[in-house]
C-alpha atoms as a PDB file:
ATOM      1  CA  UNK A   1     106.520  17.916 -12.624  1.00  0.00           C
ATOM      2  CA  UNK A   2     103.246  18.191 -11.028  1.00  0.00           C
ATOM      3  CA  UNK A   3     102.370  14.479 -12.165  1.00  0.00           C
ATOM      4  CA  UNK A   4     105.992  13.483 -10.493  1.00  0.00           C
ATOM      5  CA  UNK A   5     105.043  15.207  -6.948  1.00  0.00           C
ATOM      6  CA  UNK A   6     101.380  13.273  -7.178  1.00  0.00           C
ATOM      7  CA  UNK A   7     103.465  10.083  -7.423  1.00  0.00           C
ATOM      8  CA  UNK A   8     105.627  10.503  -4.755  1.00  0.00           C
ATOM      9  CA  UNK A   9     102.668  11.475  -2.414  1.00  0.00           C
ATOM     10  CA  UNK A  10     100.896   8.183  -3.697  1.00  0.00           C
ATOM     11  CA  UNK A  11     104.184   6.288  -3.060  1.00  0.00           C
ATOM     12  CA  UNK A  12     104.159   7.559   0.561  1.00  0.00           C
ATOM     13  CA  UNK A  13     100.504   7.317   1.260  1.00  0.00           C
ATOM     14  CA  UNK A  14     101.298   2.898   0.383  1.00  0.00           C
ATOM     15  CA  UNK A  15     104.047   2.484   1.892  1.00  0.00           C
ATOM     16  CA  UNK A  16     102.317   4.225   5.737  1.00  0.00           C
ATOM     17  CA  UNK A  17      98.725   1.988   4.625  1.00  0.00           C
ATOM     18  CA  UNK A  18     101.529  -0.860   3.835  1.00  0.00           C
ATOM     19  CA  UNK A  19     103.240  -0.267   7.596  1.00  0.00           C
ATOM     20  CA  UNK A  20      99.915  -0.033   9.183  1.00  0.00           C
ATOM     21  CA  UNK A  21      98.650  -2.687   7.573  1.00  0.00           C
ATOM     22  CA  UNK A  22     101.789  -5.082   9.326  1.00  0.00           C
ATOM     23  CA  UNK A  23     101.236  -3.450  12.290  1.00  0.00           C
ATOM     24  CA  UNK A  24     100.953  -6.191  15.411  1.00  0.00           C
ATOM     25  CA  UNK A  25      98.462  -4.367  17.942  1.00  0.00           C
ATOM     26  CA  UNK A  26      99.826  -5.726  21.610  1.00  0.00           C
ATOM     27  CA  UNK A  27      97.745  -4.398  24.691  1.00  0.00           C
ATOM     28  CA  UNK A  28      98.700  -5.306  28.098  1.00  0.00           C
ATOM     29  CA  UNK A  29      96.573  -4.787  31.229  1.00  0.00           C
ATOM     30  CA  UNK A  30      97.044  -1.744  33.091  1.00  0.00           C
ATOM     31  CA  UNK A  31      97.928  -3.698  36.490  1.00  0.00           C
ATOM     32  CA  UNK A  32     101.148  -3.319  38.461  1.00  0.00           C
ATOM     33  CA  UNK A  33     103.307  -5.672  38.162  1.00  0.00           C
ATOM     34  CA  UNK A  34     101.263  -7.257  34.718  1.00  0.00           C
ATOM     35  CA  UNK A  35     101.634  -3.810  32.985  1.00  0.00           C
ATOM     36  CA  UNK A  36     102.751  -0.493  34.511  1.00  0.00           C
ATOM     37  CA  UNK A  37     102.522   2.995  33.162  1.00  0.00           C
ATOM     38  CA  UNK A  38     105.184   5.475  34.715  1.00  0.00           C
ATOM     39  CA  UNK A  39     104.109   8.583  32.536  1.00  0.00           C
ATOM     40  CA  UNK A  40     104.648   6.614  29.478  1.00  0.00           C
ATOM     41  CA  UNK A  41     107.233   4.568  30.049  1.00  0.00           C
ATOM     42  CA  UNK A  42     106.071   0.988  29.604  1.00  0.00           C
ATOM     43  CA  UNK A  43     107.132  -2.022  31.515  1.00  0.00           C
ATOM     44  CA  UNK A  44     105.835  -4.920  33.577  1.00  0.00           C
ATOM     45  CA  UNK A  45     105.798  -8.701  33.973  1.00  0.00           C
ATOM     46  CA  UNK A  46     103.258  -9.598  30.818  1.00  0.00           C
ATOM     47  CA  UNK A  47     104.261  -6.250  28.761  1.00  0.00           C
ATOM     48  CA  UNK A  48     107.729  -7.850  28.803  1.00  0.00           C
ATOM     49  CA  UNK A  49     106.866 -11.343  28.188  1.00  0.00           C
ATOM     50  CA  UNK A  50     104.324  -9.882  25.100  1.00  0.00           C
ATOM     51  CA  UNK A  51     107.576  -8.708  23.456  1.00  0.00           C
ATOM     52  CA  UNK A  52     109.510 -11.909  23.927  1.00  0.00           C
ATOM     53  CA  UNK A  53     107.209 -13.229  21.821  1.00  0.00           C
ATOM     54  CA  UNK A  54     108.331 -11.129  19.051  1.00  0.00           C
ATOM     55  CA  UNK A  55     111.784  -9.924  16.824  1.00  0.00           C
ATOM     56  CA  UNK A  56     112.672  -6.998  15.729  1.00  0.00           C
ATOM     57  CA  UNK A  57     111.742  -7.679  12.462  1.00  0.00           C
ATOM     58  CA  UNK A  58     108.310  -7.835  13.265  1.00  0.00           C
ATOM     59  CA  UNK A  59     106.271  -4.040  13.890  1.00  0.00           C
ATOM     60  CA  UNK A  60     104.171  -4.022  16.414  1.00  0.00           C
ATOM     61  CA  UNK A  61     102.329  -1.402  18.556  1.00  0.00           C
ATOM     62  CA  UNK A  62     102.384  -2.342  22.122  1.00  0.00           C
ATOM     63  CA  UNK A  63     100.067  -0.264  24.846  1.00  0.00           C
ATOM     64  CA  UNK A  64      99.290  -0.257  28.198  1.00  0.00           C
ATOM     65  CA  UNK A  65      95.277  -0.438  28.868  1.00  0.00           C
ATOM     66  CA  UNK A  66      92.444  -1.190  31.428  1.00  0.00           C
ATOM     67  CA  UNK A  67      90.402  -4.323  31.128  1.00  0.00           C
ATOM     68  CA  UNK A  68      86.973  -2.858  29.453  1.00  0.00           C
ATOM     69  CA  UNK A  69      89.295  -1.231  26.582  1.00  0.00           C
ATOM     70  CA  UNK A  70      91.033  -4.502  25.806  1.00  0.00           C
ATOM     71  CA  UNK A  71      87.846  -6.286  25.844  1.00  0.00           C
ATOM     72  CA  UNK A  72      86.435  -4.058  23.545  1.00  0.00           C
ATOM     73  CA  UNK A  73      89.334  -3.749  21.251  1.00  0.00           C
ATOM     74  CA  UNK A  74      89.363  -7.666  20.860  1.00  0.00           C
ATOM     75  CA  UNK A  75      86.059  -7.739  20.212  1.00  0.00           C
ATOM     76  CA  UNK A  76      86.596  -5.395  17.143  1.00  0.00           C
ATOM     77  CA  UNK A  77      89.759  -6.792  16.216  1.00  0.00           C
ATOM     78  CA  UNK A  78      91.837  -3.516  16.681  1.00  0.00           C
ATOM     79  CA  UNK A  79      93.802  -5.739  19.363  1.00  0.00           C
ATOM     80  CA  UNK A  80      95.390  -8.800  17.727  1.00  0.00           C
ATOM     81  CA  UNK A  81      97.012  -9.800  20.946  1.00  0.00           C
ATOM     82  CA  UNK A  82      96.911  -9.452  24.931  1.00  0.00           C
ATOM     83  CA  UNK A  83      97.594 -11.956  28.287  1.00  0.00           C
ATOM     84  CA  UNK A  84      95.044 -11.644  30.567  1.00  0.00           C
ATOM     85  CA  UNK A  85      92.201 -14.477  32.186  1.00  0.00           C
ATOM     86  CA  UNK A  86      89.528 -15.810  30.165  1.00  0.00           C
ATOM     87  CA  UNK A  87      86.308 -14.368  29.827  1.00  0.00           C
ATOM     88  CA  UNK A  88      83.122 -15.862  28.703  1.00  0.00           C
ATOM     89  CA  UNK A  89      82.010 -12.626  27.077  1.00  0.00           C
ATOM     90  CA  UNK A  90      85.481 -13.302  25.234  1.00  0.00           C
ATOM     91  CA  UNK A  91      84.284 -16.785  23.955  1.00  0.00           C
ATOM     92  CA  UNK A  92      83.102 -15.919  20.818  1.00  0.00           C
ATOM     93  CA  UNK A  93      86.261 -13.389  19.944  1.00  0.00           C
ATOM     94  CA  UNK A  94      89.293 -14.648  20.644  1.00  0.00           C
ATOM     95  CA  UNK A  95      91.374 -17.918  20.442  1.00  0.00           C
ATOM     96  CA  UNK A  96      93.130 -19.316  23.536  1.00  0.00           C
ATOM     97  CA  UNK A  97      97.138 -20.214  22.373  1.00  0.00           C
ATOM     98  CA  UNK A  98      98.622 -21.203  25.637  1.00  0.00           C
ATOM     99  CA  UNK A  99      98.322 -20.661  29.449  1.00  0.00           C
ATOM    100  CA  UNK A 100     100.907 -19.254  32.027  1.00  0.00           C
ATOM    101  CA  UNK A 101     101.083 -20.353  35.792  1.00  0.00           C
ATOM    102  CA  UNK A 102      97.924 -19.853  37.613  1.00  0.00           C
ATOM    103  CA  UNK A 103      97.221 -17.121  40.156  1.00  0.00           C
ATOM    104  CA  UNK A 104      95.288 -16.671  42.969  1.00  0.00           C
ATOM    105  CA  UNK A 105      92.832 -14.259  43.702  1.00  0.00           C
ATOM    106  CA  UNK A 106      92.345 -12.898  47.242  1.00  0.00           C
ATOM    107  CA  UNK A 107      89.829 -11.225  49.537  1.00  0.00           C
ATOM    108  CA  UNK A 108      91.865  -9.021  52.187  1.00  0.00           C
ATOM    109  CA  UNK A 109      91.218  -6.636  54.350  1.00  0.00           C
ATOM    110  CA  UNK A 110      93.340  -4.545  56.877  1.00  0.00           C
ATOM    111  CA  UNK A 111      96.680  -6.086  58.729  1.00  0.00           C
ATOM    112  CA  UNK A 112      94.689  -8.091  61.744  1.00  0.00           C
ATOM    113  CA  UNK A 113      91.342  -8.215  60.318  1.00  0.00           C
ATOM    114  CA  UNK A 114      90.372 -11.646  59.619  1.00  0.00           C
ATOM    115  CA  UNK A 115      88.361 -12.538  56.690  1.00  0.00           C
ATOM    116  CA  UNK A 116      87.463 -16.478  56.638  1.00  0.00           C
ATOM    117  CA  UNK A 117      84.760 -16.566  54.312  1.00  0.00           C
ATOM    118  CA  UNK A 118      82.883 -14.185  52.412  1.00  0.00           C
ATOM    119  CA  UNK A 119      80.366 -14.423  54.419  1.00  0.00           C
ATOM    120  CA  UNK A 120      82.403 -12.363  56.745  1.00  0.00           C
ATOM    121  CA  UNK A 121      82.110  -9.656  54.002  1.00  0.00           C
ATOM    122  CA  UNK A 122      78.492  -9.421  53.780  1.00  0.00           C
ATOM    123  CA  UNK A 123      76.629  -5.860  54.631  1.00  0.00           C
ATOM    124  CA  UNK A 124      80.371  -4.526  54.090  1.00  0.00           C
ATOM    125  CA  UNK A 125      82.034  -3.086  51.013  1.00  0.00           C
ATOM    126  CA  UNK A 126      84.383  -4.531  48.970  1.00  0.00           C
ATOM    127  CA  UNK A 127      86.573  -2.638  45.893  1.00  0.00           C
ATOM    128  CA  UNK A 128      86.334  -4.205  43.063  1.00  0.00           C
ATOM    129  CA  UNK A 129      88.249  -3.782  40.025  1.00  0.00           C
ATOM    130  CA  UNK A 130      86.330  -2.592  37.289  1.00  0.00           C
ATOM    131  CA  UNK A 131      85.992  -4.918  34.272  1.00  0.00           C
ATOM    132  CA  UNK A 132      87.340  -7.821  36.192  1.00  0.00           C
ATOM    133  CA  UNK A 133      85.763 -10.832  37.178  1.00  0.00           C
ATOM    134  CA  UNK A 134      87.565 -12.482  40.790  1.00  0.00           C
ATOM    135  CA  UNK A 135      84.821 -14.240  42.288  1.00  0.00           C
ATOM    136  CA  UNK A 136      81.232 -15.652  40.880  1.00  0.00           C
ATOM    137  CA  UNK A 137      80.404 -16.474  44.278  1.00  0.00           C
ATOM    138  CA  UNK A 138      80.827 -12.328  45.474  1.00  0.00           C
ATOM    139  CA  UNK A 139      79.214 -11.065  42.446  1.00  0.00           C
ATOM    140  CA  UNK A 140      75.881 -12.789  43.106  1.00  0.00           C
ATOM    141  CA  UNK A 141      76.231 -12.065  46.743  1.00  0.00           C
ATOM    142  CA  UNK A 142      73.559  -8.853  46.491  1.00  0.00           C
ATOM    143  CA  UNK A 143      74.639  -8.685  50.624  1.00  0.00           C
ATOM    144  CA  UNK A 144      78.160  -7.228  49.750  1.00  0.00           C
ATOM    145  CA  UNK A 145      78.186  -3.554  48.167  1.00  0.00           C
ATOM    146  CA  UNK A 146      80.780  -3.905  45.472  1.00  0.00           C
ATOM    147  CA  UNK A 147      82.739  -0.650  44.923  1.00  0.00           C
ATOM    148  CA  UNK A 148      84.572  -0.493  41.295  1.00  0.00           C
ATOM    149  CA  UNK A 149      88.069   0.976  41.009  1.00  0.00           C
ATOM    150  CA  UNK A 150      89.827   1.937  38.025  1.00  0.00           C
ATOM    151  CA  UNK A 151      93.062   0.183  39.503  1.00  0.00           C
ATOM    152  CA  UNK A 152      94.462  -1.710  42.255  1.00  0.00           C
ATOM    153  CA  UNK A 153      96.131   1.935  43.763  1.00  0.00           C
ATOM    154  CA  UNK A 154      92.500   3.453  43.963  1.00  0.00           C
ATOM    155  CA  UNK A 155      90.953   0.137  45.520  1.00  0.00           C
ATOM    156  CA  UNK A 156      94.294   0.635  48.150  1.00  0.00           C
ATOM    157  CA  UNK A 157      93.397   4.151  48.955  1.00  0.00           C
ATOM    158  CA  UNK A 158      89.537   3.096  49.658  1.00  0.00           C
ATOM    159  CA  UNK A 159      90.826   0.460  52.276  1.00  0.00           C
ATOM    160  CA  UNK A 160      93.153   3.248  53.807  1.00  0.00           C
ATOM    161  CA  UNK A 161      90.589   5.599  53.968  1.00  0.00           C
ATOM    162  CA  UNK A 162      88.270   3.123  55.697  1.00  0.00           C
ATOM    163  CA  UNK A 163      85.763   3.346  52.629  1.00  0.00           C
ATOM    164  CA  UNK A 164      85.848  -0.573  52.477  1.00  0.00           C
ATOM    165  CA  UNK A 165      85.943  -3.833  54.499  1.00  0.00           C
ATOM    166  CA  UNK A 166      88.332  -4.977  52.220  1.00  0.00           C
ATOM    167  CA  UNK A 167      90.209  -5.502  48.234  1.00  0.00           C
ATOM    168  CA  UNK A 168      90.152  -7.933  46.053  1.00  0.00           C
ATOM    169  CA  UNK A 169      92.632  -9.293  43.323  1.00  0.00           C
ATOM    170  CA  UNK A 170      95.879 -11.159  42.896  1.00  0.00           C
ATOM    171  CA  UNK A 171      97.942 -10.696  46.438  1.00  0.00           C
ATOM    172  CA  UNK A 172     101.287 -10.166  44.449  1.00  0.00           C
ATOM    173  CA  UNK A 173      99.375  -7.079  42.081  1.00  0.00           C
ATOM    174  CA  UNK A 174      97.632  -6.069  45.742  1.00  0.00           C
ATOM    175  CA  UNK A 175     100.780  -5.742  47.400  1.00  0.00           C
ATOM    176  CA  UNK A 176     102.661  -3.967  44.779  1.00  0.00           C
ATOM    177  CA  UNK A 177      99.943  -1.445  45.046  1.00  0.00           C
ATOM    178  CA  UNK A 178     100.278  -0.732  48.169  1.00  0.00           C
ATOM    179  CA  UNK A 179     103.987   0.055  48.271  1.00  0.00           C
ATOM    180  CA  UNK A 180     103.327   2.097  45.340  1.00  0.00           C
ATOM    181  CA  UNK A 181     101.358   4.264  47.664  1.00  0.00           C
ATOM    182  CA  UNK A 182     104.036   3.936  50.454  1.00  0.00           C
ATOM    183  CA  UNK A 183     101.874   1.232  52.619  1.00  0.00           C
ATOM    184  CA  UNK A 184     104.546  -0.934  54.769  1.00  0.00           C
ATOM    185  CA  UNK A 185     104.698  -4.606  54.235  1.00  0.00           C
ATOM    186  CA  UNK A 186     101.931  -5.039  57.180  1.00  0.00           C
ATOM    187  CA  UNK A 187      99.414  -2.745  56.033  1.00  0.00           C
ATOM    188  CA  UNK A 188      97.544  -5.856  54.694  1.00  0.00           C
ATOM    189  CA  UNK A 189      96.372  -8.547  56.488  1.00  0.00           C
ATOM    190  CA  UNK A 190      95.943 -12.489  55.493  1.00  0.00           C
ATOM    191  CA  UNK A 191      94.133 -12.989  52.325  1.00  0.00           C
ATOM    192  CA  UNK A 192      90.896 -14.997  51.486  1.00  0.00           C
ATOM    193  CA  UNK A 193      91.082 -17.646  48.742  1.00  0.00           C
ATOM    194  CA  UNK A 194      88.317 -17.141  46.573  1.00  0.00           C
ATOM    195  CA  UNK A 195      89.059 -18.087  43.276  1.00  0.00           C
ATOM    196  CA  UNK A 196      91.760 -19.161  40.745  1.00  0.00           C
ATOM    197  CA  UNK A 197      92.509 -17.608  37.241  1.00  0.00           C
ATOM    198  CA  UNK A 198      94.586 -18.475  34.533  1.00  0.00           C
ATOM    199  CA  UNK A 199      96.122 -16.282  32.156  1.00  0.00           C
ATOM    200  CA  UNK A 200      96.361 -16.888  28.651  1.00  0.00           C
ATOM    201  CA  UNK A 201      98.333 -15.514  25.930  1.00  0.00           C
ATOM    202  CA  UNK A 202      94.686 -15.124  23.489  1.00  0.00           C
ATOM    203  CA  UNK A 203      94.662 -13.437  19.567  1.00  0.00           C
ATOM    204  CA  UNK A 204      91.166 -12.014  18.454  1.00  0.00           C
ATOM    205  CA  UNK A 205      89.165 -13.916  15.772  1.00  0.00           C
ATOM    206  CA  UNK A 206      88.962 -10.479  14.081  1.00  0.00           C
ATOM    207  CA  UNK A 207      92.507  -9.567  13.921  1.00  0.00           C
ATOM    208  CA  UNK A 208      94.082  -8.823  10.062  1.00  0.00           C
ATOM    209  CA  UNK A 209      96.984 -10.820  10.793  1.00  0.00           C
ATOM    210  CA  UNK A 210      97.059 -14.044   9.844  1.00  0.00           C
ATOM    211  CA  UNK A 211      98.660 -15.823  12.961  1.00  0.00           C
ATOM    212  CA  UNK A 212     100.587 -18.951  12.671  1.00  0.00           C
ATOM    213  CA  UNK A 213      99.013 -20.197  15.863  1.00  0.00           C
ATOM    214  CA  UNK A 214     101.344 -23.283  16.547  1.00  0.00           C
ATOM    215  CA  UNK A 215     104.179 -21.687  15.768  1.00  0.00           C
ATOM    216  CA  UNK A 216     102.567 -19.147  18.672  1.00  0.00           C
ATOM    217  CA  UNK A 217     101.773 -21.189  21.301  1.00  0.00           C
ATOM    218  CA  UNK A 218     105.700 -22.958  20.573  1.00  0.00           C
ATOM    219  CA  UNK A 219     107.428 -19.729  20.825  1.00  0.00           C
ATOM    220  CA  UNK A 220     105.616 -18.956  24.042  1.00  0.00           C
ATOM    221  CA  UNK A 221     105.893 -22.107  25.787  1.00  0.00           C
ATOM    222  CA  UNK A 222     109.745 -22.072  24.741  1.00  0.00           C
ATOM    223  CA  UNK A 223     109.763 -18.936  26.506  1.00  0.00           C
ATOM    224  CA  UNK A 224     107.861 -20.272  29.822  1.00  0.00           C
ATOM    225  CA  UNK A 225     109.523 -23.242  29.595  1.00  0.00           C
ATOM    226  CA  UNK A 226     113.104 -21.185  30.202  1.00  0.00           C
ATOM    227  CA  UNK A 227     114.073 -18.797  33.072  1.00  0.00           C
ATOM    228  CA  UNK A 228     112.242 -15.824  31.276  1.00  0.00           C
ATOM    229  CA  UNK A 229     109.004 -15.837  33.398  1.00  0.00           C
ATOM    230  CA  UNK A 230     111.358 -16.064  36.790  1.00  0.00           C
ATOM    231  CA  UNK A 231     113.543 -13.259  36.031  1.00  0.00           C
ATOM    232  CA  UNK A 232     111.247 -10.932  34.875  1.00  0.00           C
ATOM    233  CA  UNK A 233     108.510 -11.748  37.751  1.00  0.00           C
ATOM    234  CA  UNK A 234     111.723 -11.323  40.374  1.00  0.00           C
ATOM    235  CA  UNK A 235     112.785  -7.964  38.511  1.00  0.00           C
ATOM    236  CA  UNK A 236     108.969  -6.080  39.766  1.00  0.00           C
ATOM    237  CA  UNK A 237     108.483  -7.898  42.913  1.00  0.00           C
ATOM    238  CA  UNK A 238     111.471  -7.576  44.029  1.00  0.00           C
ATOM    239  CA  UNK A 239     111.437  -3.491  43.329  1.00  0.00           C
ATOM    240  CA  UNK A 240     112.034  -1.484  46.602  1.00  0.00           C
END
């Protein structure tokens, strides 16, 4: 009898390894609209497109994290898969698999305070989102004090607050955050151009699972390709 109960325990203890073992790891940036957090209830414009890419057949774990945790998590292979930009301290870890629709990232200050170059921003302070990278060009500018922010909402509150000239970031994710915290549609002013980033849908080179990478990169661009990426992008900006 006692043999029989040892079994069963055994039994148990495979089958959870097995189910952990099958487990698709899927971490999505902690950005509003890209991934958004409402005390645990998931959502957002690459958190949704992540789970196109899968059935229900399939297990996966899907989680809502900053930049400098995915990173890391790639880098150890306990995330097999994430959308974000490409990152040359990335290079070595993960493996591209196809592209979405590039964005635009923005320097922007105020509602009628002009930035035209960043030279305009130098012996000011800028927030900066930690772990990102937005602009080579601002990084190496030692003139500008770079302030980083956990999130887009913090970076907000700074420019409210009159902490800093101005943000920096995609204008769609910047504007999101600032109706999140109640700004009206002319709190910010005309954004800056400074740089262009693509997003990729990327697997880690140390992930467990063994990925069928063209059969990957077809699914998603099937899903691009379609009305997915429209309707899901219109269901957060549009949010009132």
């Amino acid at each position: 009898m006692h043999r029989f109960y040892v079994l069963v325990i055994l039994l148990c203890m495979s089958f959870v390894t097995l189910a952990e073992e099958n487990t698709i790891e899927v971490r999505t940036i902690g950005i509003s609209p890209y991934g958004i957090d409402n005390d645990g209830e998931l959502s957002g414009v690459y958190f949704d497109l992540a789970n196109l890419l899968f059935s229900k057949k399939n297990n996966i774990n899907h989680y809502i994290y900053p930049y400098a945790r995915i990173i890391h998590e790639l880098k150890i292979g306990q995330t097999d898969l994430t959308i974000m930009f490409k990152y040359k301290e990335l290079e070595d870890y993960v493996t591209y698999i196809a592209p979405l629709p590039p964005l635009q990232n923005v320097v922007v200050g105020l509602f009628g305070d002009s930035i035209t170059s960043i030279e305009d921003l130098e012996g000011e302070s800028l927030a900066y989102l930690r772990g990102a990278n937005f602009s080579n060009e601002i990084e190496s500018n030692s003139a500008i004090t770079l302030y980083r922010t956990r999130d887009f909402k913090k970076s907000i509150a700074m420019l409210s607050a009159g902490r800093v000239k101005a943000v920096v970031g995609p204008y769609e994710a910047l504007q999101m955050a600032a109706k999140s915290l109640g700004k009206s549609k002319y709190f910010l002013g005309e954004g800056l151009v400074v740089s262009e980033r693509t997003p990729w849908l990327q697997i880690s080179n140390k992930s467990k699972h063994k990925f069928d990478t063209l059969e990957l990169e077809k699914r998603f661009k099937t899903i691009l390709k379609g009305k997915s990426l429209e309707h899901i992008k219109k269901k957060y900006l549009s949010q009132k």
